[in-house]
PDB file of N, CA and C in Angstrom:
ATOM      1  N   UNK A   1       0.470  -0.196 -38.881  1.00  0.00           N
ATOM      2  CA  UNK A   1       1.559   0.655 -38.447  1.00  0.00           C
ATOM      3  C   UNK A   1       2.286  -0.031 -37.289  1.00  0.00           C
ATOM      4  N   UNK A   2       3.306   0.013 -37.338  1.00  0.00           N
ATOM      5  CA  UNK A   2       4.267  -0.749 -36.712  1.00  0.00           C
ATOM      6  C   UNK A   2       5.564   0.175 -36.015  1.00  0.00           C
ATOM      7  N   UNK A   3       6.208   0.223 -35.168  1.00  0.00           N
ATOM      8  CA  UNK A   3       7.588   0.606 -34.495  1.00  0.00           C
ATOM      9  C   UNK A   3       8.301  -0.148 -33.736  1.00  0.00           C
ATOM     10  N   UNK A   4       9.708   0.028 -33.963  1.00  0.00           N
ATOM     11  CA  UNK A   4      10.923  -0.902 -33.411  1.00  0.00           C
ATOM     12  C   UNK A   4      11.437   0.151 -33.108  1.00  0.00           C
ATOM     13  N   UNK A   5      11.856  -0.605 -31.780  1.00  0.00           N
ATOM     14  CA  UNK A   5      13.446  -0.173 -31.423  1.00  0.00           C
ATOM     15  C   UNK A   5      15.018  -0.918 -32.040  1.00  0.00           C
ATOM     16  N   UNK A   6      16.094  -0.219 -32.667  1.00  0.00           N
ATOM     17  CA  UNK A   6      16.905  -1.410 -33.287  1.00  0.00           C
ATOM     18  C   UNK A   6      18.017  -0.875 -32.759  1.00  0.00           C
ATOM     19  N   UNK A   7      18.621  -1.959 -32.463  1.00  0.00           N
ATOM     20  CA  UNK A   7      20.375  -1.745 -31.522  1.00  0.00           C
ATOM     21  C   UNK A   7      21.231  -1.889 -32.877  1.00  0.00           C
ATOM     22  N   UNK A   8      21.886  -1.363 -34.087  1.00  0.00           N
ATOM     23  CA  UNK A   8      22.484  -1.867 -34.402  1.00  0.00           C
ATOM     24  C   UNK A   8      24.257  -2.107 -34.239  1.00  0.00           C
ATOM     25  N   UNK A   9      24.970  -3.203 -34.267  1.00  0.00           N
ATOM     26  CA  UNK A   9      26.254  -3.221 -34.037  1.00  0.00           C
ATOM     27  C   UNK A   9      27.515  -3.755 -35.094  1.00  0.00           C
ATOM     28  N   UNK A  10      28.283  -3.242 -34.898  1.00  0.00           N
ATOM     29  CA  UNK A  10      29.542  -3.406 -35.832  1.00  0.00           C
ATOM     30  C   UNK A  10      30.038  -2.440 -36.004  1.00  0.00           C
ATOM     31  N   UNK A  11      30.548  -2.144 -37.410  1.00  0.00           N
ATOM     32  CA  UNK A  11      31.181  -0.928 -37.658  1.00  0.00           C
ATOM     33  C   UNK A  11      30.289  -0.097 -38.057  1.00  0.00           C
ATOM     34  N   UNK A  12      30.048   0.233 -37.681  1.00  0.00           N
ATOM     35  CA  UNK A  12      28.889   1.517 -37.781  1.00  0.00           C
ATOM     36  C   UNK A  12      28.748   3.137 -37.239  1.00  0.00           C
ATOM     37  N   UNK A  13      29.557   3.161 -36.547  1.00  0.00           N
ATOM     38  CA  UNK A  13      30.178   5.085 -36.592  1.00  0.00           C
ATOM     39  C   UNK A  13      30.968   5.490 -36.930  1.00  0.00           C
ATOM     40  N   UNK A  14      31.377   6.401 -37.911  1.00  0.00           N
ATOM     41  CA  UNK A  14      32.282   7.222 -38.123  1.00  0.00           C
ATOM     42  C   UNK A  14      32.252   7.119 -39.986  1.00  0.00           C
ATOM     43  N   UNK A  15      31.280   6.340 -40.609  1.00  0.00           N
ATOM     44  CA  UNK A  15      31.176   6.087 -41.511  1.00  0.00           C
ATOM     45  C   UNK A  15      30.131   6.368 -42.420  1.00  0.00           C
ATOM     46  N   UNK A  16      29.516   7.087 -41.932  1.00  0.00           N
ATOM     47  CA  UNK A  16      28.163   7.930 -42.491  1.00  0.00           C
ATOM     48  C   UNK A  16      26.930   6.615 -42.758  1.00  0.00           C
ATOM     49  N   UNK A  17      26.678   6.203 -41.568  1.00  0.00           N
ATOM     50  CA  UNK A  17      25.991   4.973 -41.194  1.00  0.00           C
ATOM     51  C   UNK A  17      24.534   5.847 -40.675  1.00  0.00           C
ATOM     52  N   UNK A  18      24.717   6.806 -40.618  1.00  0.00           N
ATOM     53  CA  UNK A  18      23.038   7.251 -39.346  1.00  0.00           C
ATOM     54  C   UNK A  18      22.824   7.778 -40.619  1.00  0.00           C
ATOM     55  N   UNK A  19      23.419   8.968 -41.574  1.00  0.00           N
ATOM     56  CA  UNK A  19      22.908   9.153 -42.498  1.00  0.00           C
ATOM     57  C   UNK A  19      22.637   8.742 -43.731  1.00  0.00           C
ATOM     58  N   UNK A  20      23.245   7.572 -43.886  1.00  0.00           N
ATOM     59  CA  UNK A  20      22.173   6.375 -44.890  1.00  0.00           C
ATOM     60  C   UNK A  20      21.251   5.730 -43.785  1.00  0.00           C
ATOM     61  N   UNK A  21      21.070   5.535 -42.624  1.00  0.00           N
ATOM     62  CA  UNK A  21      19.816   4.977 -42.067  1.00  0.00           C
ATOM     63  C   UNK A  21      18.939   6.327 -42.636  1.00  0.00           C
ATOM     64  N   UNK A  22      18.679   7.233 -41.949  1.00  0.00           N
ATOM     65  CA  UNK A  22      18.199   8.586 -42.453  1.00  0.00           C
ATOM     66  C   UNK A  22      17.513   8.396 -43.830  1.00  0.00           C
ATOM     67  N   UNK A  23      18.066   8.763 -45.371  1.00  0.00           N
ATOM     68  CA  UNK A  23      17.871   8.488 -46.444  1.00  0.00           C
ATOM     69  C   UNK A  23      17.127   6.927 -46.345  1.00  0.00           C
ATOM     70  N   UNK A  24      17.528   6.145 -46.300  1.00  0.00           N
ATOM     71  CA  UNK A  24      16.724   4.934 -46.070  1.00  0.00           C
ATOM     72  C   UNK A  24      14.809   5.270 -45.763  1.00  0.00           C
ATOM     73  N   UNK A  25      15.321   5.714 -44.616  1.00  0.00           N
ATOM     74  CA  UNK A  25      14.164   5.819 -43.727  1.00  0.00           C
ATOM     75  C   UNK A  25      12.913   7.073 -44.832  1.00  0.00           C
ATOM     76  N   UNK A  26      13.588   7.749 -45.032  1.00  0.00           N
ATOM     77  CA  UNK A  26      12.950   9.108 -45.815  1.00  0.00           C
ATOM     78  C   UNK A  26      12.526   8.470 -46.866  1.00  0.00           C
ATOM     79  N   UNK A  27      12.812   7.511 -47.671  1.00  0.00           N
ATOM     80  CA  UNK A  27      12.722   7.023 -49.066  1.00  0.00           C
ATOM     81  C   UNK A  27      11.926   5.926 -49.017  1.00  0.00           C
ATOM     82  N   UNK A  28      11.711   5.350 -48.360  1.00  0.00           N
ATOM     83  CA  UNK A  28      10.304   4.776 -47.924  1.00  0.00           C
ATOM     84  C   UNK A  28       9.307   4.743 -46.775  1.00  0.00           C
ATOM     85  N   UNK A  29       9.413   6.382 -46.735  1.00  0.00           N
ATOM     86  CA  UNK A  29       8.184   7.219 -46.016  1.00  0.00           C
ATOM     87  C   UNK A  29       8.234   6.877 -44.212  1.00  0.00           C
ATOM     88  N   UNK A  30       9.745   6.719 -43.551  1.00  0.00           N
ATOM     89  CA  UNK A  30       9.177   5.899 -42.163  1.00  0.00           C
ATOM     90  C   UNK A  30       9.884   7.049 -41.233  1.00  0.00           C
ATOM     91  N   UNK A  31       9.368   7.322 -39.951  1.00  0.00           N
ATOM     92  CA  UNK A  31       9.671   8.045 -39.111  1.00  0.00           C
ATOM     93  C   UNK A  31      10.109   7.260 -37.910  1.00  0.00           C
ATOM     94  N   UNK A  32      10.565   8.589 -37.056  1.00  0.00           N
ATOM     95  CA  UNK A  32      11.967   8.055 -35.813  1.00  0.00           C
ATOM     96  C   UNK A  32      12.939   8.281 -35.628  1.00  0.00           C
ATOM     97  N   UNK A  33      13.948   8.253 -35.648  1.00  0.00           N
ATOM     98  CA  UNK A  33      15.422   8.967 -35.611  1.00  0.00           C
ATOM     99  C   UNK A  33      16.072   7.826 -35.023  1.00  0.00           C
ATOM    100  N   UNK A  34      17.449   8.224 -35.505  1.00  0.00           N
ATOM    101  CA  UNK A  34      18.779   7.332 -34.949  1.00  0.00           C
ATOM    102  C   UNK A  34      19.912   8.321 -34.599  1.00  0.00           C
ATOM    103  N   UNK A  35      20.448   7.612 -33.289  1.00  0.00           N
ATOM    104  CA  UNK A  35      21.321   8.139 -32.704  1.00  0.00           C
ATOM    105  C   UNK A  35      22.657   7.254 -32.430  1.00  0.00           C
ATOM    106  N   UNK A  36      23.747   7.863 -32.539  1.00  0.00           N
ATOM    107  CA  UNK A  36      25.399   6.991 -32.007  1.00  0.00           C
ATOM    108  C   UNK A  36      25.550   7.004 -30.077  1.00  0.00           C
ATOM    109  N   UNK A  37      25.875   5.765 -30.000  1.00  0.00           N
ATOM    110  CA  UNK A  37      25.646   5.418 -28.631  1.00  0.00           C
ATOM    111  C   UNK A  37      27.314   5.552 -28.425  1.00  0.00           C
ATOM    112  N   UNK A  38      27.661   5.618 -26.737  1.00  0.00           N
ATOM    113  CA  UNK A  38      28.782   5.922 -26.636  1.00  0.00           C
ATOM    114  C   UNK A  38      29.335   4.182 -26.625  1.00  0.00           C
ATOM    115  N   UNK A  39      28.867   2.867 -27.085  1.00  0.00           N
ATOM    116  CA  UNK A  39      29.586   1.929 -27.007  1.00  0.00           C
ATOM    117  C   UNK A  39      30.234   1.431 -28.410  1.00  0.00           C
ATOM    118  N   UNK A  40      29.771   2.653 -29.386  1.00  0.00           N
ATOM    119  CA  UNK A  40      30.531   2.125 -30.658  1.00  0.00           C
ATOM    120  C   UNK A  40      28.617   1.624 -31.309  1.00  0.00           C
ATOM    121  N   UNK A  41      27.785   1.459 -30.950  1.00  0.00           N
ATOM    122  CA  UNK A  41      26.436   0.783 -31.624  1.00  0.00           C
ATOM    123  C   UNK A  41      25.923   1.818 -31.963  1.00  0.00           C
ATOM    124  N   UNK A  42      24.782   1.708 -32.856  1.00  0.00           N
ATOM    125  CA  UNK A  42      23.746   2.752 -33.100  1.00  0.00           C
ATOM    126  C   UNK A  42      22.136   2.553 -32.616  1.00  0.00           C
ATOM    127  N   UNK A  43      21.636   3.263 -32.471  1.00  0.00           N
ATOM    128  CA  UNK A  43      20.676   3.333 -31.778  1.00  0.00           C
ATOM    129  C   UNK A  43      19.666   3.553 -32.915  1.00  0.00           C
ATOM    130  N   UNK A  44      18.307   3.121 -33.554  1.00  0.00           N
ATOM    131  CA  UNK A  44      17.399   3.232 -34.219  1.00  0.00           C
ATOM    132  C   UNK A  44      16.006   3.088 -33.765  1.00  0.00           C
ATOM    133  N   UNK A  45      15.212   4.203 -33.753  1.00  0.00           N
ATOM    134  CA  UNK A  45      13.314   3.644 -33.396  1.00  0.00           C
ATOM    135  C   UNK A  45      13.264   4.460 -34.979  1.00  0.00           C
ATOM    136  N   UNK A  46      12.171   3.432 -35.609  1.00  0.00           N
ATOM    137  CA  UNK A  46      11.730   3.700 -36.716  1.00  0.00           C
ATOM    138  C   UNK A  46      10.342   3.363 -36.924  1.00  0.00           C
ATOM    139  N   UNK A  47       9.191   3.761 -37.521  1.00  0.00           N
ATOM    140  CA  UNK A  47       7.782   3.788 -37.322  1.00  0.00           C
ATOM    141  C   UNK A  47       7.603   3.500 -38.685  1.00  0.00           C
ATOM    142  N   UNK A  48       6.003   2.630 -39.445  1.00  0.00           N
ATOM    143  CA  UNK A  48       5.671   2.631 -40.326  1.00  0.00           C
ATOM    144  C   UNK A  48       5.181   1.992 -40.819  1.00  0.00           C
ATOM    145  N   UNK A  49       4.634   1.681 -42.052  1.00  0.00           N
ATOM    146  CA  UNK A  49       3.881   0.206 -42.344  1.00  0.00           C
ATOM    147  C   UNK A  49       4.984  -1.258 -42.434  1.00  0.00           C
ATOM    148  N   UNK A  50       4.632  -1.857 -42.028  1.00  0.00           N
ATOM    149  CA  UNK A  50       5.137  -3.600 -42.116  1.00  0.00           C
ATOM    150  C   UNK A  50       5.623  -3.554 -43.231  1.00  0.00           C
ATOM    151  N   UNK A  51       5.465  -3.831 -44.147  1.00  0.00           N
ATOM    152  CA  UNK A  51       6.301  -4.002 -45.535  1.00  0.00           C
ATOM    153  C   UNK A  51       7.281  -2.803 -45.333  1.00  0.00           C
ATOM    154  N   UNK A  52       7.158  -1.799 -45.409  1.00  0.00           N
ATOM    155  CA  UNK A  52       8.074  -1.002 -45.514  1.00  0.00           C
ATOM    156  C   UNK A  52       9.231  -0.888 -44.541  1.00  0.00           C
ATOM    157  N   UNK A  53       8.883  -1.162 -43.136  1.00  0.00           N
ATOM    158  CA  UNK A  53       9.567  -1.453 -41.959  1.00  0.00           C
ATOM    159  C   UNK A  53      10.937  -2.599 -42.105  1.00  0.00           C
ATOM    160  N   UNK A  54      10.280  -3.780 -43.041  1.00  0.00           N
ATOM    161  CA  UNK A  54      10.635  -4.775 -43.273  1.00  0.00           C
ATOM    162  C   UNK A  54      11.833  -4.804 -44.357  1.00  0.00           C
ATOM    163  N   UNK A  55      11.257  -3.970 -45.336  1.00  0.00           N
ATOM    164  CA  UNK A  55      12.432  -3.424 -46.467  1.00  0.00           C
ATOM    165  C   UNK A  55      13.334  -2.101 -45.856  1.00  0.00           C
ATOM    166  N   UNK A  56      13.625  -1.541 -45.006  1.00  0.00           N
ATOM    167  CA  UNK A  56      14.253  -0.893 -44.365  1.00  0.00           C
ATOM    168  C   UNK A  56      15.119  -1.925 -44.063  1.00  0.00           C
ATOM    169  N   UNK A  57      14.727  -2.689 -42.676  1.00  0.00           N
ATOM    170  CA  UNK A  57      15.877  -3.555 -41.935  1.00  0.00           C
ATOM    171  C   UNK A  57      16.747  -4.140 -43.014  1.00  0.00           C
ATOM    172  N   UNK A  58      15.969  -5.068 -43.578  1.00  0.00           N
ATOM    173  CA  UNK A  58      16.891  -5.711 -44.596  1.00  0.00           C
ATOM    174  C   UNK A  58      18.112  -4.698 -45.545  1.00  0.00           C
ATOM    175  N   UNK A  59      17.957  -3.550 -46.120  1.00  0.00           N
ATOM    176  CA  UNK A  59      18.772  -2.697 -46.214  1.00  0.00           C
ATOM    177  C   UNK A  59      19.540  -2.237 -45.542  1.00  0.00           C
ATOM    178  N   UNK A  60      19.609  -2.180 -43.857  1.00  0.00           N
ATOM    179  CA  UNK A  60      20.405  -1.725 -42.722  1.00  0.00           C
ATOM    180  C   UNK A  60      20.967  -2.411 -42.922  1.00  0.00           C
ATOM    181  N   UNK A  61      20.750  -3.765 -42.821  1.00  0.00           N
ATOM    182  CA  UNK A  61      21.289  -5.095 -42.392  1.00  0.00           C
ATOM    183  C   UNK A  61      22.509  -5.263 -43.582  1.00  0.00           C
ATOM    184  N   UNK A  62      22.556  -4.972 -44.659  1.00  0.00           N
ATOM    185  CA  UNK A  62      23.664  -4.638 -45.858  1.00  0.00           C
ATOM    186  C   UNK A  62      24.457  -3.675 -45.717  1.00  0.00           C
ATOM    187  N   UNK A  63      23.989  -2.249 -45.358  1.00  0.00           N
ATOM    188  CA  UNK A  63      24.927  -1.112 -45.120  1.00  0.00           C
ATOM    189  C   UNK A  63      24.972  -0.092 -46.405  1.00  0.00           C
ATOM    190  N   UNK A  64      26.032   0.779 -45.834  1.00  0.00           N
ATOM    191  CA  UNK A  64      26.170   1.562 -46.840  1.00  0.00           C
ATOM    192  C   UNK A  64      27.781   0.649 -46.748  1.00  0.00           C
ATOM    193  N   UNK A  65      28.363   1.510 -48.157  1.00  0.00           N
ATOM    194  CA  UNK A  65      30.163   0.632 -48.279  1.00  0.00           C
ATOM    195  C   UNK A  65      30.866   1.183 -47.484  1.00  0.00           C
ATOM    196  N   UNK A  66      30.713   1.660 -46.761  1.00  0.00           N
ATOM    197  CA  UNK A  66      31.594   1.785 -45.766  1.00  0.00           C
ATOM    198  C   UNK A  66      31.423   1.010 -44.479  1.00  0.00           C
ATOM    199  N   UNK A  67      30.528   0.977 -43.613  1.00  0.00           N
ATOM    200  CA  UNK A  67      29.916   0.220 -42.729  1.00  0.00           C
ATOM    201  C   UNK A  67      29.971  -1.638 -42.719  1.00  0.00           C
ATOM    202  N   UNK A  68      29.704  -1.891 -41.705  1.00  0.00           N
ATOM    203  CA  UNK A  68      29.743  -3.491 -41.325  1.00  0.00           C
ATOM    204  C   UNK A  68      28.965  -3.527 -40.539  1.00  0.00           C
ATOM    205  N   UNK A  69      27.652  -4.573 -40.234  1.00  0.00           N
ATOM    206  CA  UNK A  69      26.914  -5.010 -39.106  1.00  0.00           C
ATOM    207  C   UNK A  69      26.958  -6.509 -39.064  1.00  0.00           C
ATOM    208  N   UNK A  70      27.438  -5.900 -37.927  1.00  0.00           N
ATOM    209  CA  UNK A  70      27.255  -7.479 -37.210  1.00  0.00           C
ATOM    210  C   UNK A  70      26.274  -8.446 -36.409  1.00  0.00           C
ATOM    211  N   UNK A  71      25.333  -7.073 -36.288  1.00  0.00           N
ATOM    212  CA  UNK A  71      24.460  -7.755 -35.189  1.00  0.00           C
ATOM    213  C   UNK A  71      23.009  -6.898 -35.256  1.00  0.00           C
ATOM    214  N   UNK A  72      21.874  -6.994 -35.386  1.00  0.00           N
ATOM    215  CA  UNK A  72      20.748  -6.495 -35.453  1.00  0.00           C
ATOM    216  C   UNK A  72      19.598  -6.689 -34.238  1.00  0.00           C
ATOM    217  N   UNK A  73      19.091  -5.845 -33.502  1.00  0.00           N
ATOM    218  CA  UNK A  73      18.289  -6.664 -32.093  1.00  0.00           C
ATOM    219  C   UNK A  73      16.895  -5.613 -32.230  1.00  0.00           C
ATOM    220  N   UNK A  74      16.168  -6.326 -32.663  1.00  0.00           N
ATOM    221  CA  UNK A  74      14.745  -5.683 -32.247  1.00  0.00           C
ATOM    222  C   UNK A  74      13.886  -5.377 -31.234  1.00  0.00           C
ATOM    223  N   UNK A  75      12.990  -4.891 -30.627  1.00  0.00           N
ATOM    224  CA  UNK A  75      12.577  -4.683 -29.975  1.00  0.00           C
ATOM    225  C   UNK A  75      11.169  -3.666 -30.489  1.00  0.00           C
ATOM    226  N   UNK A  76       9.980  -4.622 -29.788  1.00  0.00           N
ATOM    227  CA  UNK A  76       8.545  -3.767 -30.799  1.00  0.00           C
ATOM    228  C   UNK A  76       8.690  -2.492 -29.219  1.00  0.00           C
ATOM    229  N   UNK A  77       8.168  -1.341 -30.151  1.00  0.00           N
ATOM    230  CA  UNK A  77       7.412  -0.377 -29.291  1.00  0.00           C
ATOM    231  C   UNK A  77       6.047   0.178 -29.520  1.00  0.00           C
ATOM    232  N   UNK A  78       5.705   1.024 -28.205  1.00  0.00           N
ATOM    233  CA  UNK A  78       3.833   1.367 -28.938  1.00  0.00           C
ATOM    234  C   UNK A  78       4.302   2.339 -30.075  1.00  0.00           C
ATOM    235  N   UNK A  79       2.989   2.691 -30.785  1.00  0.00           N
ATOM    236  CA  UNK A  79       3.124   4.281 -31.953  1.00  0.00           C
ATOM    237  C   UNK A  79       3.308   5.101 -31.187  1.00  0.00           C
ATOM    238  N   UNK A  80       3.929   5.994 -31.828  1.00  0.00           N
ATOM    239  CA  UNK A  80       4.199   7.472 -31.226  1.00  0.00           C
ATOM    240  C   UNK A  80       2.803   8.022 -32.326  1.00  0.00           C
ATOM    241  N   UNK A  81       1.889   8.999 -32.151  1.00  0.00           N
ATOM    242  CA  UNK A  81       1.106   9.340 -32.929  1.00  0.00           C
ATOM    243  C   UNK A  81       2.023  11.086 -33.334  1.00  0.00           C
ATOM    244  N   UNK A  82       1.294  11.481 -34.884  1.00  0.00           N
ATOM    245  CA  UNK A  82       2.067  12.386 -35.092  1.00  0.00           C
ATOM    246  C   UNK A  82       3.529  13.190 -35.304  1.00  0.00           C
ATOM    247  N   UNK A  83       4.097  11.720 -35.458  1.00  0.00           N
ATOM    248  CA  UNK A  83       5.913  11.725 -35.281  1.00  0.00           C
ATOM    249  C   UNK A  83       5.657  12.156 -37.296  1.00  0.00           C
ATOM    250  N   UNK A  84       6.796  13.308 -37.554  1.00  0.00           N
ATOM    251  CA  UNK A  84       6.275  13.670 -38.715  1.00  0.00           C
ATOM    252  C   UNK A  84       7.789  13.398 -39.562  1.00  0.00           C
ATOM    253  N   UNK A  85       8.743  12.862 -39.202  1.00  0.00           N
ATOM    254  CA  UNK A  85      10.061  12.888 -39.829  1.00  0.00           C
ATOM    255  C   UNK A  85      11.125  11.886 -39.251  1.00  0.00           C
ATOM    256  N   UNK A  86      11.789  11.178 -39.688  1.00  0.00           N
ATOM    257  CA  UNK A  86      12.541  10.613 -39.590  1.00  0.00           C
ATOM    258  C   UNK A  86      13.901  11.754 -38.876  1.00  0.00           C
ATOM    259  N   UNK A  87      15.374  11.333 -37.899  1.00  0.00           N
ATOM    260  CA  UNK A  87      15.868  12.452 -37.771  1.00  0.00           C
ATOM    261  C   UNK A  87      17.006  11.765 -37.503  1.00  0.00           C
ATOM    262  N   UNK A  88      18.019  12.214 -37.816  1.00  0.00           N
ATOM    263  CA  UNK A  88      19.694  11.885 -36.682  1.00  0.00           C
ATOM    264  C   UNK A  88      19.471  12.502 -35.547  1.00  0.00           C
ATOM    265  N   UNK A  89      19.803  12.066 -34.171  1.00  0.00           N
ATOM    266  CA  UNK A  89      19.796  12.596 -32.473  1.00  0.00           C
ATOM    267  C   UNK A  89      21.385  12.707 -32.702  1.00  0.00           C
ATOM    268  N   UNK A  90      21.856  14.232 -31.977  1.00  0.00           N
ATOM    269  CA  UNK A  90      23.438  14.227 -32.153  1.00  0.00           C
ATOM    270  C   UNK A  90      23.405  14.316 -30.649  1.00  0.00           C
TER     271      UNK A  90
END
């Protein structure tokens, strides 16, 4: 079990970008939530097994068709124990 923190950047608000992270996240079982930062980036901690963690990013990293990233920044964090859902922070 594994958790990141992920900065992501580009075009990524206003484009229904948190809620395909969301679906993403739900569809291969990973918890955490993402939130829109006031600099235009999005904000992501996501929890879960390594492979699955791994096939997430790489899907961020493509987008939904509307969206553009430009830039991806990781950062490991400890587990949160008992985190039961993935969520959008408004």
């Amino acid at each position: 079990m594994i958790r990141y923190s992920i900065t992501v950047s580009g075009r990524v608000q206003g484009v229904g970008f948190r809620y395909f992270v969301q679906l993403t996240a739900c569809r291969l079982n990973l918890t955490g939530w993402c939130e829109n930062f006031m600099n235009g980036n999005v904000q992501i901690e996501v929890q879960g097994v390594e492979k699955d963690i791994n096939s997430f990013i790489s899907t961020i990293k493509v987008g939904n068709n509307f969206s553009r990233v430009d830039d991806i920044n990781l950062i490991s964090l400890p587990i949160i124990q008992d985190e039961k859902k993935f969520k959008i922070k408004y």
